[in-house]
Structure formats: C-alpha cells, structure tokens
N, C-alpha and C. Protein backbone atom coordinates (compact mmCIF):
# COMPACT_ATOMS: atom_id res chain seq x y z
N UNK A 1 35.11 -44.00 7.14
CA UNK A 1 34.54 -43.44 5.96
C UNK A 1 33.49 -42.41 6.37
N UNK A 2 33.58 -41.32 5.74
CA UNK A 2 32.51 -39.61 6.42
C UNK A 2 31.05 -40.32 5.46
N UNK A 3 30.19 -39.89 5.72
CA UNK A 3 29.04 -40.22 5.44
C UNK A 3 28.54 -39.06 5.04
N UNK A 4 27.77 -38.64 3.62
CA UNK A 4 26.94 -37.48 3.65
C UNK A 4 26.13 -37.22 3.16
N UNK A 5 25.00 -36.03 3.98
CA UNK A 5 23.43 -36.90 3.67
C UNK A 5 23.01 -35.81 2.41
N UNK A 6 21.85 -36.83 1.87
CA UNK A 6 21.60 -35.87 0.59
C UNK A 6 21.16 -34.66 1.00
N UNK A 7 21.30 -33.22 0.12
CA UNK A 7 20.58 -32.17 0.33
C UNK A 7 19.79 -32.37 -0.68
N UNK A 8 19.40 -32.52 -1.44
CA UNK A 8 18.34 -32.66 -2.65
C UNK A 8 17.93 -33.54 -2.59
N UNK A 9 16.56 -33.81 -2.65
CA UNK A 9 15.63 -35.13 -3.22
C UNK A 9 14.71 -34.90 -4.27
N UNK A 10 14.52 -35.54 -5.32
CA UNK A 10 13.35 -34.80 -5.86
C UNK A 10 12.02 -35.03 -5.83
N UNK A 11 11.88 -35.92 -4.59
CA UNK A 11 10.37 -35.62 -4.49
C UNK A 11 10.28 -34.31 -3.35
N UNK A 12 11.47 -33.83 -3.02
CA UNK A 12 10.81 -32.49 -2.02
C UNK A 12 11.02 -31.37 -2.86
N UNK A 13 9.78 -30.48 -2.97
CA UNK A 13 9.70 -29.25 -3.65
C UNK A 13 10.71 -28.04 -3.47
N UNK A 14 11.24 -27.77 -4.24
CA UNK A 14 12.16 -26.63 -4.04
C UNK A 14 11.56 -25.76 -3.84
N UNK A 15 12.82 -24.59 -3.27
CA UNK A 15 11.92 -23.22 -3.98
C UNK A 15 12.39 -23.11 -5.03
N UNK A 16 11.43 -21.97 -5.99
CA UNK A 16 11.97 -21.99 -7.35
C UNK A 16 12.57 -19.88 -7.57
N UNK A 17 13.10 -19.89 -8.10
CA UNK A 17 13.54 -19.17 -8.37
C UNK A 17 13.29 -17.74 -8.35
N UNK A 18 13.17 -17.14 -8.06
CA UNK A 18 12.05 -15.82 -8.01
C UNK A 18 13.23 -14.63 -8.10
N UNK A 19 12.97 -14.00 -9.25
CA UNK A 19 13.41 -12.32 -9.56
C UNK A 19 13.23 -11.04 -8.07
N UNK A 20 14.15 -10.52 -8.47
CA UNK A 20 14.18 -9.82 -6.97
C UNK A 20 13.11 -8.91 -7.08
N UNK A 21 12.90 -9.57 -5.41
CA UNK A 21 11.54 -8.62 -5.17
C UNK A 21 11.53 -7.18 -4.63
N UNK A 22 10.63 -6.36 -4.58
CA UNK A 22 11.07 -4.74 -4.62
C UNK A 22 9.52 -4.78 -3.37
N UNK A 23 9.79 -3.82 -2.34
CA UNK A 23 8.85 -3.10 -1.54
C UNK A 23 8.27 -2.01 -1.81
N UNK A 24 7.00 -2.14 -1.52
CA UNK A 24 6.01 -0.89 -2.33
C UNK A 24 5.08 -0.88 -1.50
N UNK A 25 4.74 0.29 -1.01
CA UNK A 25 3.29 0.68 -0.05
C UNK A 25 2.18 0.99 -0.80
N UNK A 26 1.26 0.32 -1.23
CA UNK A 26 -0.30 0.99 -2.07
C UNK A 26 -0.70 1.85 -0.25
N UNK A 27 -1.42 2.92 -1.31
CA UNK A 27 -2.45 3.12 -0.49
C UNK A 27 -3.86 3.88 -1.27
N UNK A 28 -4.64 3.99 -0.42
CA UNK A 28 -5.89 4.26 -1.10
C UNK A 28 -6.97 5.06 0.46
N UNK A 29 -8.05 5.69 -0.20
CA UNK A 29 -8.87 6.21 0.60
C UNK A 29 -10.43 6.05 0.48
N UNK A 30 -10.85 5.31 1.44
CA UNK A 30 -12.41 5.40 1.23
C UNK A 30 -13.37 6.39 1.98
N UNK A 31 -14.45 6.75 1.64
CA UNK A 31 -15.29 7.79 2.29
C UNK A 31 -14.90 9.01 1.62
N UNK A 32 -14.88 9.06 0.87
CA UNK A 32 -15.02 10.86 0.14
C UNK A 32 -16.46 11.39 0.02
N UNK A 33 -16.89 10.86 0.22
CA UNK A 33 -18.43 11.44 -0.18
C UNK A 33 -19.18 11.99 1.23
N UNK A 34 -20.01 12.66 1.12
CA UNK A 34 -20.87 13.22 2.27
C UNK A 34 -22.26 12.30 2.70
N UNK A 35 -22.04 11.89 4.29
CA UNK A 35 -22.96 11.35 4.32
C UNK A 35 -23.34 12.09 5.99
N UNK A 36 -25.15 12.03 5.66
CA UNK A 36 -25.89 12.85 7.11
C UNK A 36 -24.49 14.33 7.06
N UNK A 37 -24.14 15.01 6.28
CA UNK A 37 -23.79 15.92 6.95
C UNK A 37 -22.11 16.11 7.19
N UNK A 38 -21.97 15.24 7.13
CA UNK A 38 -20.46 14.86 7.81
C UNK A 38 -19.57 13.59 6.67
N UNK A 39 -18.47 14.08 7.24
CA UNK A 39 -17.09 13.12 5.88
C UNK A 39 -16.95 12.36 7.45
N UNK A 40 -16.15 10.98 6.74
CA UNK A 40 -15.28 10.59 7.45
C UNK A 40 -14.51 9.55 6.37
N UNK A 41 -13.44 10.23 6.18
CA UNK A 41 -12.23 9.22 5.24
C UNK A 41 -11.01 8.31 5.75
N UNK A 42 -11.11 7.20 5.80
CA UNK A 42 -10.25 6.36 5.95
C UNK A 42 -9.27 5.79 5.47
N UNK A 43 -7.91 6.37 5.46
CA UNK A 43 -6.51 5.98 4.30
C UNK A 43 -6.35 4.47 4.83
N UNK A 44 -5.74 3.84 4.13
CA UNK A 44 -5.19 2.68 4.82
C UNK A 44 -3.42 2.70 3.76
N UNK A 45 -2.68 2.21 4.08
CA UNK A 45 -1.60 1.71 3.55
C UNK A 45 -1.18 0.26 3.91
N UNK A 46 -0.77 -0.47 2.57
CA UNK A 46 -0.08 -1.40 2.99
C UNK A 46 0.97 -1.89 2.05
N UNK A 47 1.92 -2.11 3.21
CA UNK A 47 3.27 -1.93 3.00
C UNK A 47 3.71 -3.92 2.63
N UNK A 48 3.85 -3.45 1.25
CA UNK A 48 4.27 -5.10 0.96
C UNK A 48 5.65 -5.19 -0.04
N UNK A 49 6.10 -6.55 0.34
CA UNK A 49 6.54 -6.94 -0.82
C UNK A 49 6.60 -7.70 -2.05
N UNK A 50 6.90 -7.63 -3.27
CA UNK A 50 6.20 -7.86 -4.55
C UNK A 50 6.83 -8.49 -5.21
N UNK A 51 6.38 -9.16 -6.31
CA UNK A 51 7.20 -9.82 -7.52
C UNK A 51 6.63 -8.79 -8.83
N UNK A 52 6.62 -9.30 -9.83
CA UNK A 52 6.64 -8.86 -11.08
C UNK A 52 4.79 -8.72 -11.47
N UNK A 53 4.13 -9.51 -10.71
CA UNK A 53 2.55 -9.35 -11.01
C UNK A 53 1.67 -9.82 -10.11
N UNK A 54 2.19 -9.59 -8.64
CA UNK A 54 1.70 -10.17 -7.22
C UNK A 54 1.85 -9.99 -6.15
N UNK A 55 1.44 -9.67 -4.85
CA UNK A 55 2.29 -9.65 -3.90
C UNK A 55 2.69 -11.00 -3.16
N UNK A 56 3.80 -11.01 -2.88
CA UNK A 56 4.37 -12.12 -1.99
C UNK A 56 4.10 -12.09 -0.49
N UNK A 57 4.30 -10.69 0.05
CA UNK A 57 4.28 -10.98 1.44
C UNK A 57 3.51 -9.74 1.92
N UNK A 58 2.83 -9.35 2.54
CA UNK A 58 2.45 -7.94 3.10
C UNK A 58 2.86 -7.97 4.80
N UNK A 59 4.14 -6.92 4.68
CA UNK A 59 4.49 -6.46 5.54
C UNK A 59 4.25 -5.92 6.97
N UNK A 60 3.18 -5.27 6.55
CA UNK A 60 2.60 -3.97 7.60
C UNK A 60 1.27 -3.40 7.25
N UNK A 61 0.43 -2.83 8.17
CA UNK A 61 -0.79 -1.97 7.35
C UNK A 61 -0.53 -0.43 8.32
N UNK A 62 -1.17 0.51 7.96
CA UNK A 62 -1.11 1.37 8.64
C UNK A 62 -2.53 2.40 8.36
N UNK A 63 -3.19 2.98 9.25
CA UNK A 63 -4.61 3.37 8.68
C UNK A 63 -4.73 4.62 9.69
N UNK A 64 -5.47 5.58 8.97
CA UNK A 64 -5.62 7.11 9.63
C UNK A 64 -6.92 7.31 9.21
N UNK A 65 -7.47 8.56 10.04
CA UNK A 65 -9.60 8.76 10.00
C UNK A 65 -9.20 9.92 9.72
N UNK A 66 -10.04 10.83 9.16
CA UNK A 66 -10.05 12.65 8.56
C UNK A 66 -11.29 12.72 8.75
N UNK A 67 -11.97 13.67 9.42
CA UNK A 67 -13.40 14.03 9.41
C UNK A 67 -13.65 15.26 8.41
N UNK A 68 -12.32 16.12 7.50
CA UNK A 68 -12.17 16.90 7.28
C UNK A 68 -13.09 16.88 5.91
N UNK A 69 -14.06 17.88 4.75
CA UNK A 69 -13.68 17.96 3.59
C UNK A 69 -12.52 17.28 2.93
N UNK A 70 -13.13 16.15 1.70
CA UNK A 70 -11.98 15.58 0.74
C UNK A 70 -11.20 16.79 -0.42
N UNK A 71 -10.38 17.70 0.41
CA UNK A 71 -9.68 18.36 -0.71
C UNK A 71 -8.19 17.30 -0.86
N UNK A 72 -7.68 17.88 -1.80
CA UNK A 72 -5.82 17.67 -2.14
C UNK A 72 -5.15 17.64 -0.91
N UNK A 73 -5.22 18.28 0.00
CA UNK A 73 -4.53 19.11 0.72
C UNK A 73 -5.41 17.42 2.28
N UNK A 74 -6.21 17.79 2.36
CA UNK A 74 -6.78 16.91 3.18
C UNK A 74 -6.72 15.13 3.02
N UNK A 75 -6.52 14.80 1.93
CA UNK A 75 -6.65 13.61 1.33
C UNK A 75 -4.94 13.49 1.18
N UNK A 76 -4.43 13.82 0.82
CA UNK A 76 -2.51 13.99 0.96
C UNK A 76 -2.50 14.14 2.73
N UNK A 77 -2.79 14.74 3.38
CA UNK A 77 -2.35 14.36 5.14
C UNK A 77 -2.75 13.25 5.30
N UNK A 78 -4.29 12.36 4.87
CA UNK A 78 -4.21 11.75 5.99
C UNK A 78 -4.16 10.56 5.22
N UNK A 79 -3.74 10.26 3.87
CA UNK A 79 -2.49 9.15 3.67
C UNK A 79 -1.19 9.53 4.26
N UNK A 80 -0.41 10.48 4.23
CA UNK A 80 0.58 10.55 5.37
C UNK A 80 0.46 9.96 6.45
N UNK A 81 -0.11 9.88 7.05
CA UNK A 81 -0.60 10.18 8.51
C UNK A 81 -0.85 8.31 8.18
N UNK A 82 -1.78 7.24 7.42
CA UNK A 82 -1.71 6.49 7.29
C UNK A 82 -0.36 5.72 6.97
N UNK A 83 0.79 5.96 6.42
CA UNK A 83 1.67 5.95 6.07
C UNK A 83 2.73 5.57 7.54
N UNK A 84 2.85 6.44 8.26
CA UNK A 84 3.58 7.53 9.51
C UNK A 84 3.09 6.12 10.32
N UNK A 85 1.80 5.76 10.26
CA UNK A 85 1.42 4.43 11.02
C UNK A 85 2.19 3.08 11.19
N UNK A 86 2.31 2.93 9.85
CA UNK A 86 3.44 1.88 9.30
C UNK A 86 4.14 1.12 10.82
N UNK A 87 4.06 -0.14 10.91
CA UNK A 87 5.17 -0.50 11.90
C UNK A 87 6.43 -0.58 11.91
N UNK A 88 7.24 -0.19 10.73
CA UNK A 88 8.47 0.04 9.94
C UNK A 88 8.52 1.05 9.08
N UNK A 89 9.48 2.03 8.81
CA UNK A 89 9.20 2.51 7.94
C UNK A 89 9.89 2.00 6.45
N UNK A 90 9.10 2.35 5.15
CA UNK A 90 9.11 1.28 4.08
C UNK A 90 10.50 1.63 3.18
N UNK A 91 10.43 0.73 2.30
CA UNK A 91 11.73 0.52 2.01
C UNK A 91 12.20 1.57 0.60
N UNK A 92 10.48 1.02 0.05
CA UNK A 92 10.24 0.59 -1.34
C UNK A 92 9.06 2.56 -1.55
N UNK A 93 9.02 2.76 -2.98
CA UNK A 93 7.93 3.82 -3.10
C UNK A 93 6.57 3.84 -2.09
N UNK A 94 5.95 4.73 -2.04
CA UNK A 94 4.48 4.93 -1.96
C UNK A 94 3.82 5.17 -3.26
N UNK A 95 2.70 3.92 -3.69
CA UNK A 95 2.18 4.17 -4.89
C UNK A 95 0.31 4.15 -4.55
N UNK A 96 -0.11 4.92 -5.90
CA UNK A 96 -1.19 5.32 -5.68
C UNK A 96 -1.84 5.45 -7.05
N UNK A 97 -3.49 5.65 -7.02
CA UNK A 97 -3.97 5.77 -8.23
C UNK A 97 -4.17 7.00 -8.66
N UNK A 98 -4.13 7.82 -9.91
CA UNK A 98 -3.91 8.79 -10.37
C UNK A 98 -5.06 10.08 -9.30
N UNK A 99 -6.25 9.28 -9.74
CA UNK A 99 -7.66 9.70 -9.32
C UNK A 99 -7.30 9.79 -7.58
N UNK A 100 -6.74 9.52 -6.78
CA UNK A 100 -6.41 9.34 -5.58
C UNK A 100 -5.76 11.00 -4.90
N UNK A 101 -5.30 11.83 -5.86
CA UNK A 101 -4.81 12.59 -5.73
C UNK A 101 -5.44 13.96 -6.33
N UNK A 102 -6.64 13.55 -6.69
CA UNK A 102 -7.53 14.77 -8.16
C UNK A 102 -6.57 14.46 -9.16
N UNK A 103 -6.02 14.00 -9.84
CA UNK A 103 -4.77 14.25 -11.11
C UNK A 103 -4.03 14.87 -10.80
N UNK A 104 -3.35 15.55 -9.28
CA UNK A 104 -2.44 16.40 -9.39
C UNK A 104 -0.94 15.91 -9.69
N UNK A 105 -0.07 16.34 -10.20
CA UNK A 105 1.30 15.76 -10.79
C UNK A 105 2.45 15.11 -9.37
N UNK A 106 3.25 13.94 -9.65
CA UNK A 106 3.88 13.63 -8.81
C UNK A 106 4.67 14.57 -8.20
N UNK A 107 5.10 15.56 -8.44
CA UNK A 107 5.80 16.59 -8.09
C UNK A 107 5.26 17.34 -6.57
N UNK A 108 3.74 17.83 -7.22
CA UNK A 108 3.34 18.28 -5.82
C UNK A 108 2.70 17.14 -4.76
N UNK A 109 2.56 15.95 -4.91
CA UNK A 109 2.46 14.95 -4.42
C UNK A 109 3.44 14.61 -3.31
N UNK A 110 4.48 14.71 -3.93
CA UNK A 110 5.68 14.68 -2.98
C UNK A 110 5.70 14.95 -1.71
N UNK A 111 5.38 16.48 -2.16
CA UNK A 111 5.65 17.35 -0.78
C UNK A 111 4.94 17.26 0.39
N UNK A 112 3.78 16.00 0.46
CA UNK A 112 3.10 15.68 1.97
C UNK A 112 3.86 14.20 1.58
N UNK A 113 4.43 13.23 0.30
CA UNK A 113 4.78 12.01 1.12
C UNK A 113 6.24 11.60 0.87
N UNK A 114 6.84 12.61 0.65
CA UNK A 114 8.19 12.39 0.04
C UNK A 114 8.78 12.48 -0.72
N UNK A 115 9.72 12.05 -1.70
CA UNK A 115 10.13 11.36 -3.09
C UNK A 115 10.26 10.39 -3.51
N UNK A 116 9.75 9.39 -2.35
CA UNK A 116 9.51 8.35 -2.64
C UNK A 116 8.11 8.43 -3.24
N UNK A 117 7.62 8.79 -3.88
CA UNK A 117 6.07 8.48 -4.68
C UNK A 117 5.85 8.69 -5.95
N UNK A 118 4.90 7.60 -6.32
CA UNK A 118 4.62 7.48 -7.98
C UNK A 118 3.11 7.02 -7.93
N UNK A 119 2.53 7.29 -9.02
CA UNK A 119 1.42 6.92 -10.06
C UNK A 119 1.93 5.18 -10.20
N UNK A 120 0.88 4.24 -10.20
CA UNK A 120 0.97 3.09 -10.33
C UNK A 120 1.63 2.36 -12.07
N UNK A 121 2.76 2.05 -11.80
CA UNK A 121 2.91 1.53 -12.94
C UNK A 121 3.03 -0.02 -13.77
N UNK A 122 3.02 -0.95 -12.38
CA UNK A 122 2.85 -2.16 -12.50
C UNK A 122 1.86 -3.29 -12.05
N UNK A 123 1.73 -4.10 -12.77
CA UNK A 123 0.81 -5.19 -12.16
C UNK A 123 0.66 -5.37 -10.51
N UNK A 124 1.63 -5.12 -10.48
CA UNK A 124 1.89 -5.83 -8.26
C UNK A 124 1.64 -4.82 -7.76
N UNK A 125 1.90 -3.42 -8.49
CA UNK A 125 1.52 -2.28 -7.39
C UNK A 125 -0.07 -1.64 -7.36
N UNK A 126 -0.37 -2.37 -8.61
CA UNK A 126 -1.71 -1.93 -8.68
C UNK A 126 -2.68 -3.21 -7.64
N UNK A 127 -1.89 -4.54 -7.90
CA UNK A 127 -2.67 -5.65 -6.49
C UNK A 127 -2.44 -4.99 -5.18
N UNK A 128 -1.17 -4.14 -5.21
CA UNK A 128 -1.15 -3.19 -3.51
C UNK A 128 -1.77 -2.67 -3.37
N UNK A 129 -1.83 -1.48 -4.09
CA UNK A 129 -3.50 -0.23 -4.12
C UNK A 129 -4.27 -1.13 -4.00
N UNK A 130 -4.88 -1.83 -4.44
CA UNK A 130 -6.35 -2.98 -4.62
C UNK A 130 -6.33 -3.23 -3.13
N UNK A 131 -5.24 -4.18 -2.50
CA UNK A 131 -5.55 -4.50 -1.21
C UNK A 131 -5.32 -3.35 0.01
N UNK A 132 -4.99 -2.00 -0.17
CA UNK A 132 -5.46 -0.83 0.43
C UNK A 132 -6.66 -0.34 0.45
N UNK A 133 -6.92 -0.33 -0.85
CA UNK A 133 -9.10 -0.49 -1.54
C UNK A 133 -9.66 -1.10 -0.04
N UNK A 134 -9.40 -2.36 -0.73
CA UNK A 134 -10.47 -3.33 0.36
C UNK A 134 -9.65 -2.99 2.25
N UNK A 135 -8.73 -2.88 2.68
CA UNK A 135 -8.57 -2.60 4.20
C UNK A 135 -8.91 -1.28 4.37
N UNK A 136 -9.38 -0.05 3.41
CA UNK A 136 -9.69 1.36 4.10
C UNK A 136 -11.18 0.98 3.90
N UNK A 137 -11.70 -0.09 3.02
CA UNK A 137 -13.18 0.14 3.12
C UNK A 137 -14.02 -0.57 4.40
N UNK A 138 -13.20 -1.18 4.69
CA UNK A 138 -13.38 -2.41 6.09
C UNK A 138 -13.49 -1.63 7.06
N UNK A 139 -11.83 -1.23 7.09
CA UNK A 139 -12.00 -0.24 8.44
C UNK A 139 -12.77 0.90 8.18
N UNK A 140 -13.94 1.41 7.00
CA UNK A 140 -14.74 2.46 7.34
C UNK A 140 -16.12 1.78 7.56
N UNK A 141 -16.05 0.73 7.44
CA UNK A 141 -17.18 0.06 7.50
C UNK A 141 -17.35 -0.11 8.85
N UNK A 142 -16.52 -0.52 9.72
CA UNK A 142 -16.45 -1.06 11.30
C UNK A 142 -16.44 0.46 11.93
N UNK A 143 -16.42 1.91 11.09
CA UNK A 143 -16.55 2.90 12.47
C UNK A 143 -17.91 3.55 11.78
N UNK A 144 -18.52 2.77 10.80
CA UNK A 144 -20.18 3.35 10.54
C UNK A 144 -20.84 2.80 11.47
C-alpha cells in the first residue's frame, strides 16, 4: 500500500495569494541647495518590486554624486547615472516626483532616462520614491 504525506496542514501558514507584482525604480535627489559655496547632489535609485500599496522586495540600489548646479539638465544625468548603477538592469518604469524634474513633461524626461518613465501614480511607487528620499539623504549625509 503507497503511503502519502500531507501537503497541507492547517496549522502551517500559507502563502496567500498576492496579485501580480510589477517592478518599479523610485528615485529621488537630495542636496539641491547651496551650501559654503558649493552643491553636492546625491540621486539614489531603488529598484524594487511591488504590490498594489507596498513594496515587497527591494531589489537593488544604485547612487551617483553631481557637484554640478541643480539645473534639468544636471539633475536628469545624475539620476541616470544613479540608475546606470543598478546591479541589474530594471524591468519595470523609472518613477519619480513631479517636483523632481522642475515640472518638466514626461516627454522631455525621457530623453536622459528612456521610455521607460513616469510621474508617480500609485501607492507603491510613491513608498519607492519615499525609500529613494531616505537612501540619497543618508548617503549625503555620510559624504558631509
């Protein structure tokens, strides 16, 4: 007689069900402002994956320094350049906060990070930006 062992018990926790998850890079920049004389801005990206109002897993970080003036033009390279860091490259958009860019339109946005990029439109991508917030302010904190 074959013998066969349970796969289910219910005192062991399943997993439960989870809606497919989508990959999304926040990123964000700290140091725009002038201090003694001199910028120094720190992008960070991080490359995670998400549910519907959270992140589940964070992937990767990737982080770049600009000593340059915060223009459009300067602030678009060196999230690239934070981006380009990535230990993979991502799957999912690059998202960002409007103000992150001066208001300029996704269109010319593009053209330093792709077509993969958008303006934040959900709960989880705005917890991505958030936890880009706090890793570009860290790492500008550790090269003050």
């Amino acid at each position: 007689m074959t013998s066969y062992t349970r796969l289910w018990a219910p005192w062991v926790r399943q997993p439960r069900w989870r809606p497919g998850e989508a990959s999304v890079v926040g990123v964000d920049i700290s140091g725009r402002h002038e201090e003694s004389g001199e910028y120094l801005m720190v992008a960070a990206a991080v490359y995670a994956s998400v549910g519907t109002t959270r992140l589940r897993n964070v992937e990767g970080m990737g982080f770049a320094v600009s000593r340059n003036a915060p223009t459009f033009e300067n602030a678009a390279s060196v999230i690239a350049d934070a981006v380009a860091e990535l230990p993979e490259p991502p799957d999912g958009p690059v998202v960002a906060e409007r103000g992150e860019f001066y208001e300029e339109p996704e269109v010319k946005v593009e053209q330093f990070l792709g077509p993969d990029f958008k303006y934040i439109e959900s709960i989880a991508e705005r917890k991505t930006v958030q936890a880009a917030h706090h890793a570009a302010y860290a790492a500008r904190k550790l090269f003050i």
